[in-house]
N, C-alpha and C. Protein backbone atom coordinates (compact mmCIF):
# COMPACT_ATOMS: atom_id res chain seq x y z
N UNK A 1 49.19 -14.53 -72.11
CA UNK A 1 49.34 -15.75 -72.88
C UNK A 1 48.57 -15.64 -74.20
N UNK A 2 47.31 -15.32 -74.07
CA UNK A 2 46.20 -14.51 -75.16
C UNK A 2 47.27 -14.05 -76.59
N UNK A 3 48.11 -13.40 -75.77
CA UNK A 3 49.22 -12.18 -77.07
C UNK A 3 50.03 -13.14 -77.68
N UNK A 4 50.35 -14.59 -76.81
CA UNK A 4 51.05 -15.30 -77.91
C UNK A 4 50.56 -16.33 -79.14
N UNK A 5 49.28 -16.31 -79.12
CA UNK A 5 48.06 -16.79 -79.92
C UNK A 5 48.31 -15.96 -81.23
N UNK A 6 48.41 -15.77 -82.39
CA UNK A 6 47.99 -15.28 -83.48
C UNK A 6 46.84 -15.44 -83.80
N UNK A 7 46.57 -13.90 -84.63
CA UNK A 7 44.86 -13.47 -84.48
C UNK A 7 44.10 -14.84 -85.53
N UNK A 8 45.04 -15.20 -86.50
CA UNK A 8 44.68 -16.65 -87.19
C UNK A 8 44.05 -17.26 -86.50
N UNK A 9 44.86 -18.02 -86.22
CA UNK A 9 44.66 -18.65 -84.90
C UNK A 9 43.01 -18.58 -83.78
N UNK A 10 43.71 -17.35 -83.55
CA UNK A 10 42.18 -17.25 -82.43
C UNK A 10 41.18 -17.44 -83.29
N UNK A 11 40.61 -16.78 -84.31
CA UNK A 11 39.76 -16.60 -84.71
C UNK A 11 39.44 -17.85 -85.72
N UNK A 12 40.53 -18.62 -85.80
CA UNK A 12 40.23 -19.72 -86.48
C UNK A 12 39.64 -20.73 -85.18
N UNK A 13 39.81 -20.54 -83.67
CA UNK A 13 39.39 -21.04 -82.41
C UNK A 13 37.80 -20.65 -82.46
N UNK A 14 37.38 -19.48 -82.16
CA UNK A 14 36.63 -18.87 -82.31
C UNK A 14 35.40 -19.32 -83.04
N UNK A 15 35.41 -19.48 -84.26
CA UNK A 15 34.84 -19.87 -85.21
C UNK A 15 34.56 -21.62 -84.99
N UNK A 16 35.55 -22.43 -84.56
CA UNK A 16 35.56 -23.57 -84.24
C UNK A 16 34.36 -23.75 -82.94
N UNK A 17 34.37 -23.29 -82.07
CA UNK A 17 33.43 -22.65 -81.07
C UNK A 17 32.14 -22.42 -81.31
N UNK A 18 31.94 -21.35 -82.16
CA UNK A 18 30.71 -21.19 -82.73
C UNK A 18 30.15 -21.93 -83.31
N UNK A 19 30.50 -23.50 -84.21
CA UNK A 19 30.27 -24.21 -85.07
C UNK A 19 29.53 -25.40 -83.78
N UNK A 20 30.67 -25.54 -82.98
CA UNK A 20 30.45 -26.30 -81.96
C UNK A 20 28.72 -25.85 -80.87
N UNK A 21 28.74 -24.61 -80.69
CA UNK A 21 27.70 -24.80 -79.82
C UNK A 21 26.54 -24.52 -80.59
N UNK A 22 26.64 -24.53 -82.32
CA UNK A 22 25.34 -24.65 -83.59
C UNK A 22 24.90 -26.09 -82.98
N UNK A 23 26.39 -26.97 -83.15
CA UNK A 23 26.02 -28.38 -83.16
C UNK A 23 25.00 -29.26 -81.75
N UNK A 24 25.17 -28.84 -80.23
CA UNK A 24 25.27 -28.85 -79.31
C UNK A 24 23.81 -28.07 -79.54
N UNK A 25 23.34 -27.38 -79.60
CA UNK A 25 22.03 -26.87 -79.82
C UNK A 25 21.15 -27.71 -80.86
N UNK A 26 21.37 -28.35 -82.28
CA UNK A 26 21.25 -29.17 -83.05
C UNK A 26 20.68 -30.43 -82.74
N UNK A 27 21.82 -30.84 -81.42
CA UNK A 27 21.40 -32.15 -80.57
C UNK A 27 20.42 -32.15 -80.33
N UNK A 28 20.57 -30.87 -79.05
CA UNK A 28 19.35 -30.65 -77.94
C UNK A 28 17.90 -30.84 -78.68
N UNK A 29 18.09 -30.32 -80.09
CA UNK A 29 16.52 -30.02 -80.68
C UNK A 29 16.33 -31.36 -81.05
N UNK A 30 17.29 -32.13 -81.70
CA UNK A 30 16.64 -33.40 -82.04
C UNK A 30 16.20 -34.21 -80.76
N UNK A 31 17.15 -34.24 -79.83
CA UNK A 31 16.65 -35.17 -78.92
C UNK A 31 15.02 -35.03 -78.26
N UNK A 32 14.72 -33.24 -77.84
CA UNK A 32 13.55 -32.92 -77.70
C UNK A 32 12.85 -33.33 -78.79
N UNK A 33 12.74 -33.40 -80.24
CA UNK A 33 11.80 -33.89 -81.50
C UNK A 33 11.81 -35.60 -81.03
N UNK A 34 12.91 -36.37 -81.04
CA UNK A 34 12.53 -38.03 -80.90
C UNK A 34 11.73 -37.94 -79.16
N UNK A 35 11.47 -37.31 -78.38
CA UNK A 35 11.02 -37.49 -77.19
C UNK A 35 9.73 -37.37 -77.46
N UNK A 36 9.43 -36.12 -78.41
CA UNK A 36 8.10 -35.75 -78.49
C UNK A 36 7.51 -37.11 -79.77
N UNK A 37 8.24 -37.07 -80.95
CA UNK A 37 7.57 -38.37 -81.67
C UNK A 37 7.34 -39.89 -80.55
N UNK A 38 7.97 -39.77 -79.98
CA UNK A 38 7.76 -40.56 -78.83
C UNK A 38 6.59 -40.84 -78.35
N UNK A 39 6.09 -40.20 -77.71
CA UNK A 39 5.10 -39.35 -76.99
C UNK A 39 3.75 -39.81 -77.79
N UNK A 40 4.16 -39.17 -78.73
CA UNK A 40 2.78 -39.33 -79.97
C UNK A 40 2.65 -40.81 -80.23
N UNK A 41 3.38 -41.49 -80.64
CA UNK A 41 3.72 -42.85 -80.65
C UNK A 41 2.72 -43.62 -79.89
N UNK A 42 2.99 -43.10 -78.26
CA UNK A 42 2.65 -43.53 -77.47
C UNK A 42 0.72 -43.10 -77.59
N UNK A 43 0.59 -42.52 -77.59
CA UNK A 43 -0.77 -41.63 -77.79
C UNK A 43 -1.42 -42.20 -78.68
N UNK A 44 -0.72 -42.28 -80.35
CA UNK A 44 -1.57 -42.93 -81.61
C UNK A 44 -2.17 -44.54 -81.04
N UNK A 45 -1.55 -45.03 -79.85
CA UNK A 45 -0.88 -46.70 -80.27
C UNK A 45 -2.40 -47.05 -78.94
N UNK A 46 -2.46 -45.99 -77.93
CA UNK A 46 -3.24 -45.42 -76.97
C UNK A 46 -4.91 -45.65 -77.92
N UNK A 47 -4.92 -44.78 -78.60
CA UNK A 47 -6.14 -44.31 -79.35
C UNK A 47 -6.54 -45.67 -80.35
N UNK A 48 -5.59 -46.15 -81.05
CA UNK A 48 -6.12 -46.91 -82.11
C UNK A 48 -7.01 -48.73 -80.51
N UNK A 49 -6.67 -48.70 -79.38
CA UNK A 49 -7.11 -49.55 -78.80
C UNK A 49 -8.44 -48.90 -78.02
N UNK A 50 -9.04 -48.04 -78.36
CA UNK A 50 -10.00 -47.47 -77.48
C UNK A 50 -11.14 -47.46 -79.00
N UNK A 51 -12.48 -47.71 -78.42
CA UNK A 51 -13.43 -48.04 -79.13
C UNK A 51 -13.93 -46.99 -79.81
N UNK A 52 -14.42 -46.59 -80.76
CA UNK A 52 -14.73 -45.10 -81.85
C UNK A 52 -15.39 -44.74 -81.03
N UNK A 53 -16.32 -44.76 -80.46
CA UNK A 53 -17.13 -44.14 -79.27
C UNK A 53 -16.72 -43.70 -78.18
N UNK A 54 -15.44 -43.71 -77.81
CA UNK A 54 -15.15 -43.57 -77.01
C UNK A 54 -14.80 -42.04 -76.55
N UNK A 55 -14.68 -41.86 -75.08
CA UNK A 55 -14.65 -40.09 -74.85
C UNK A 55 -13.10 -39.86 -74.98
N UNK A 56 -12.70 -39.18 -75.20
CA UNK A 56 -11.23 -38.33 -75.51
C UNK A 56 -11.33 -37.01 -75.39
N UNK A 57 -10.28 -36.90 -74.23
CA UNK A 57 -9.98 -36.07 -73.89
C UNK A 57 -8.28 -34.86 -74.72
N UNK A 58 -8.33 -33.85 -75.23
CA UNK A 58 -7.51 -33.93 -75.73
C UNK A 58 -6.98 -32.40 -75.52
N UNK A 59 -5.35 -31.90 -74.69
CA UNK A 59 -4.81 -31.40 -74.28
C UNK A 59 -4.71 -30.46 -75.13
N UNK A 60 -4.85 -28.91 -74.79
CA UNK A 60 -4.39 -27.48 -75.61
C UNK A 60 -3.80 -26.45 -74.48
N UNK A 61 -2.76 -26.06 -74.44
CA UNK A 61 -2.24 -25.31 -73.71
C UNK A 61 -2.43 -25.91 -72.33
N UNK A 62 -2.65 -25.44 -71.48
CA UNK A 62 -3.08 -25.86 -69.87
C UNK A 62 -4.75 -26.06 -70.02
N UNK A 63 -5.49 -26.35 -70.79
CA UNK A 63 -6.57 -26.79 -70.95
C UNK A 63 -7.10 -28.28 -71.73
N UNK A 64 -8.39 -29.04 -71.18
CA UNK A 64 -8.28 -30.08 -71.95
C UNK A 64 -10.12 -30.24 -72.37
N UNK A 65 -10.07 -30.57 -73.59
CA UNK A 65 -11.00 -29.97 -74.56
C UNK A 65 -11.47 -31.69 -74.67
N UNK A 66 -12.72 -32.00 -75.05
CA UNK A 66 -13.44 -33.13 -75.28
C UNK A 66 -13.08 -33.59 -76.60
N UNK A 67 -13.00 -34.74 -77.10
CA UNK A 67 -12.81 -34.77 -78.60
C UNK A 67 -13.15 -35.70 -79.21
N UNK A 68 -13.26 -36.14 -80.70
CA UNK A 68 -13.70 -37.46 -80.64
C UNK A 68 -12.05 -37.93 -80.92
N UNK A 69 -11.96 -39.68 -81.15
CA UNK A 69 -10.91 -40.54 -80.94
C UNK A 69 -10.68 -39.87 -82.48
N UNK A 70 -11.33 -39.91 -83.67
CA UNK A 70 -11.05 -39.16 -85.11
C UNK A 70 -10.44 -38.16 -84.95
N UNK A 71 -11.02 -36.99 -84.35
CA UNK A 71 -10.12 -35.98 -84.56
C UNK A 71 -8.35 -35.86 -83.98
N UNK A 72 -8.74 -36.23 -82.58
CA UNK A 72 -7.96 -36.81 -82.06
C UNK A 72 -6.01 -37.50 -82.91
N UNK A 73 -6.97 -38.31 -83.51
CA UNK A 73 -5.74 -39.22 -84.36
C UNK A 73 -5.36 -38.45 -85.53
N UNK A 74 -6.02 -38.02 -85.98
CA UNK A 74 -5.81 -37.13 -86.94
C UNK A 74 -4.87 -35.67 -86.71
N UNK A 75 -5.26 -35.18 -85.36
CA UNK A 75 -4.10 -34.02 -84.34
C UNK A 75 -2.71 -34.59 -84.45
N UNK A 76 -2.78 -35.96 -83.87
CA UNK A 76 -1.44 -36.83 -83.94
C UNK A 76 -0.78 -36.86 -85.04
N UNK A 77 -1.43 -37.56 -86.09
CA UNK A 77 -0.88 -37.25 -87.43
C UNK A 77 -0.22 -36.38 -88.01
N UNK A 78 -0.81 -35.02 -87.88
CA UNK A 78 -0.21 -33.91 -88.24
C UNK A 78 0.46 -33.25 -87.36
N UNK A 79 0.80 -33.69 -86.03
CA UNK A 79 2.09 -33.19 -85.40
C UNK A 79 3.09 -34.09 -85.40
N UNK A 80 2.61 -35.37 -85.53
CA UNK A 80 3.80 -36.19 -85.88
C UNK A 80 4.71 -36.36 -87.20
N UNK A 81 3.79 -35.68 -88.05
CA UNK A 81 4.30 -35.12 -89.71
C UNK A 81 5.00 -33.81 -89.64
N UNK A 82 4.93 -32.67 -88.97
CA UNK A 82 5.34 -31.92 -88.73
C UNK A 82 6.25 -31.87 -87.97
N UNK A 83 6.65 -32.58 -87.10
CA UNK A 83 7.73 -33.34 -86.40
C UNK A 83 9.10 -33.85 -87.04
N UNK A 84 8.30 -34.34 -88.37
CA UNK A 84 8.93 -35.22 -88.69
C UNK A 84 10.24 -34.81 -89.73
N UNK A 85 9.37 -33.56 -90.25
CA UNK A 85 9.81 -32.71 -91.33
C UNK A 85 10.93 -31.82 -90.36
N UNK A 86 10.70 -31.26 -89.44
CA UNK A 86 11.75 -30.32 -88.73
C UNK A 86 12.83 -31.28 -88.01
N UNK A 87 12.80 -32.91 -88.62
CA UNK A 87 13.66 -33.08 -87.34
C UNK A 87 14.52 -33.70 -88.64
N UNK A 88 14.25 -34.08 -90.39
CA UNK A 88 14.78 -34.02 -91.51
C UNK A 88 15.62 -33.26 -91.64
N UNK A 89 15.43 -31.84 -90.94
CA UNK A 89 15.76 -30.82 -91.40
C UNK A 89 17.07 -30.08 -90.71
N UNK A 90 16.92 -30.72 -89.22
CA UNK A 90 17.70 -30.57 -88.27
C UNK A 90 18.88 -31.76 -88.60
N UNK A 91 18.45 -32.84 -89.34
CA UNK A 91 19.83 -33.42 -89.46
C UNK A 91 20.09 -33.56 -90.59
N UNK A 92 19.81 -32.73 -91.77
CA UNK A 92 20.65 -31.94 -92.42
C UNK A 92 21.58 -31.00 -91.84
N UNK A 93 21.29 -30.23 -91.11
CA UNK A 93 21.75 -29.01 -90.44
C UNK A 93 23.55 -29.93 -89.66
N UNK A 94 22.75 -30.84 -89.17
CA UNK A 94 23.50 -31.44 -88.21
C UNK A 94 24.49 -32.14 -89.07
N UNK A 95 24.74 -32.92 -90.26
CA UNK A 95 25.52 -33.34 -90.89
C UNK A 95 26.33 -31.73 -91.99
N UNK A 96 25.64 -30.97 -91.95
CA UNK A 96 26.39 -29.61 -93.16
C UNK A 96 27.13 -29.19 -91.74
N UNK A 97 26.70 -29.42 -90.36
CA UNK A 97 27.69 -28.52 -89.55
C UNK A 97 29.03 -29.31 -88.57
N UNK A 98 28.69 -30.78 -89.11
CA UNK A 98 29.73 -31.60 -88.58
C UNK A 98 30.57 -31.71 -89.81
N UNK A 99 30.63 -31.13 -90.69
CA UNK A 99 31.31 -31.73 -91.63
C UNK A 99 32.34 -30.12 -91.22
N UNK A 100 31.31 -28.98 -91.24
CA UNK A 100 31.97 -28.11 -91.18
C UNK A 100 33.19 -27.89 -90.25
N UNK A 101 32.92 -28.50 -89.25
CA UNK A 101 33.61 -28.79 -87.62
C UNK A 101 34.81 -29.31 -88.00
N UNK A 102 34.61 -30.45 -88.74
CA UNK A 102 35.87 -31.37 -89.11
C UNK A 102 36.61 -30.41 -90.07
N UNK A 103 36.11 -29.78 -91.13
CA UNK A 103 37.36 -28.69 -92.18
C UNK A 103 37.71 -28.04 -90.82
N UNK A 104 37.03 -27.13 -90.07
CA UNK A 104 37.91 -25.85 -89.42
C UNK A 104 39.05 -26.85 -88.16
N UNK A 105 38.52 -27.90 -88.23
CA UNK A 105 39.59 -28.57 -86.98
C UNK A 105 40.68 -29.08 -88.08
N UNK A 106 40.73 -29.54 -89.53
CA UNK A 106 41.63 -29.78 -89.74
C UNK A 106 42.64 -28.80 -89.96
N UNK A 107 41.72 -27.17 -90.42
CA UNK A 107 42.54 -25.99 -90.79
C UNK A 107 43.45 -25.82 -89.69
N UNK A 108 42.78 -26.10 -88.31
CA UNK A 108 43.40 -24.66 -87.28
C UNK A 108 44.57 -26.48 -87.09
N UNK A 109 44.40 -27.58 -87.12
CA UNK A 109 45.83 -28.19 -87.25
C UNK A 109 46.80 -27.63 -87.94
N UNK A 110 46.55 -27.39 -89.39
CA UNK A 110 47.66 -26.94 -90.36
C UNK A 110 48.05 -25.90 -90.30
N UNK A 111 47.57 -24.96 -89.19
CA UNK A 111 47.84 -23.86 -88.87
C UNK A 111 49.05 -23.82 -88.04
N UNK A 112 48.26 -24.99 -86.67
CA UNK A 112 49.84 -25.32 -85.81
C UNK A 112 51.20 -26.19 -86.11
N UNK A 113 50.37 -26.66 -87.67
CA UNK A 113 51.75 -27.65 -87.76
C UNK A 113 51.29 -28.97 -87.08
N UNK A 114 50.03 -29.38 -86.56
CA UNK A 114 49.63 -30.48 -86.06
C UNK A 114 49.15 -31.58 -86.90
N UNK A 115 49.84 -32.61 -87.22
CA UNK A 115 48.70 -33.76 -87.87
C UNK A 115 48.20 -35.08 -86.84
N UNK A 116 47.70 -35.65 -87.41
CA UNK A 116 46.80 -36.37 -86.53
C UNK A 116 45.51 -36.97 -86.72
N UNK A 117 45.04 -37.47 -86.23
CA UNK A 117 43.85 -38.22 -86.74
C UNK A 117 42.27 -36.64 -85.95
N UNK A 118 41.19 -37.11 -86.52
CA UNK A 118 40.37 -36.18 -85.94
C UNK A 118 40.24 -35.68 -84.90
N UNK A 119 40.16 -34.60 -83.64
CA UNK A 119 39.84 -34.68 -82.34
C UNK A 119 38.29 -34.87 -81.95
N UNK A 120 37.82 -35.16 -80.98
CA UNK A 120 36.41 -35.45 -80.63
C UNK A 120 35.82 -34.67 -80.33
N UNK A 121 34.23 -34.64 -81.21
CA UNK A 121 33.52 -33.85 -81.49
C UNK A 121 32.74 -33.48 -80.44
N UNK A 122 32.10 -32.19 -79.99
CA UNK A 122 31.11 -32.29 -78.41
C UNK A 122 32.01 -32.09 -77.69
């Protein structure tokens, strides 16, 4: 059945595919980035109700290190800024590769002679 495909064709499939599981990976990372700003969220919102004196404890690898509530918030800060920037960046990525999705789905239509409204993305 493969042989009655033209190599167009496939490879215009192909390529459609590849675009698709950029996008599908794209997701995955953002959704892991809003879980983790999350997280921090939760942590900053944690810290700003606990008294400057207070003991803090604060997580590195499988170890947890003493800290003050300052440094502490300040850790947050800059992973939540750094967060913030890769997840900018990821939906750039994510809008240059849905757009891309939509040209190669309209190509490999005009290829079959298909018109139609968009097919669904994912």
């Amino acid at each position: 059945m493969s042989e009655d495909i033209p190599p167009q064709v496939r490879q215009q499939v192909e390529r459609i595919q590849q675009v698709q599981e950029r996008l599908q990976f794209v997701h995955a990372a953002l959704h892991q980035i809003k879980q983790q700003l999350a997280e921090i969220n939760i942590a900053q919102k944690q810290l700003i109700a606990l008294a400057e004196d207070a003991v803090v404890y604060q997580m590195a690898g499988s170890l947890l290190f003493k800290t003050t509530k300052e440094k502490a918030t300040k850790t947050l800060e800059e992973q939540a800024e750094a967060l913030t920037v890769r997840q900018k960046s990821l939906e750039k990525q994510e809008k240059t590769l849905s757009k891309q999705y939509e040209t190669l789905q309209e190509t490999l239509r005009g290829m079959l002679g298909v018109s139609g409204g968009p097919a669904p993305a994912g």
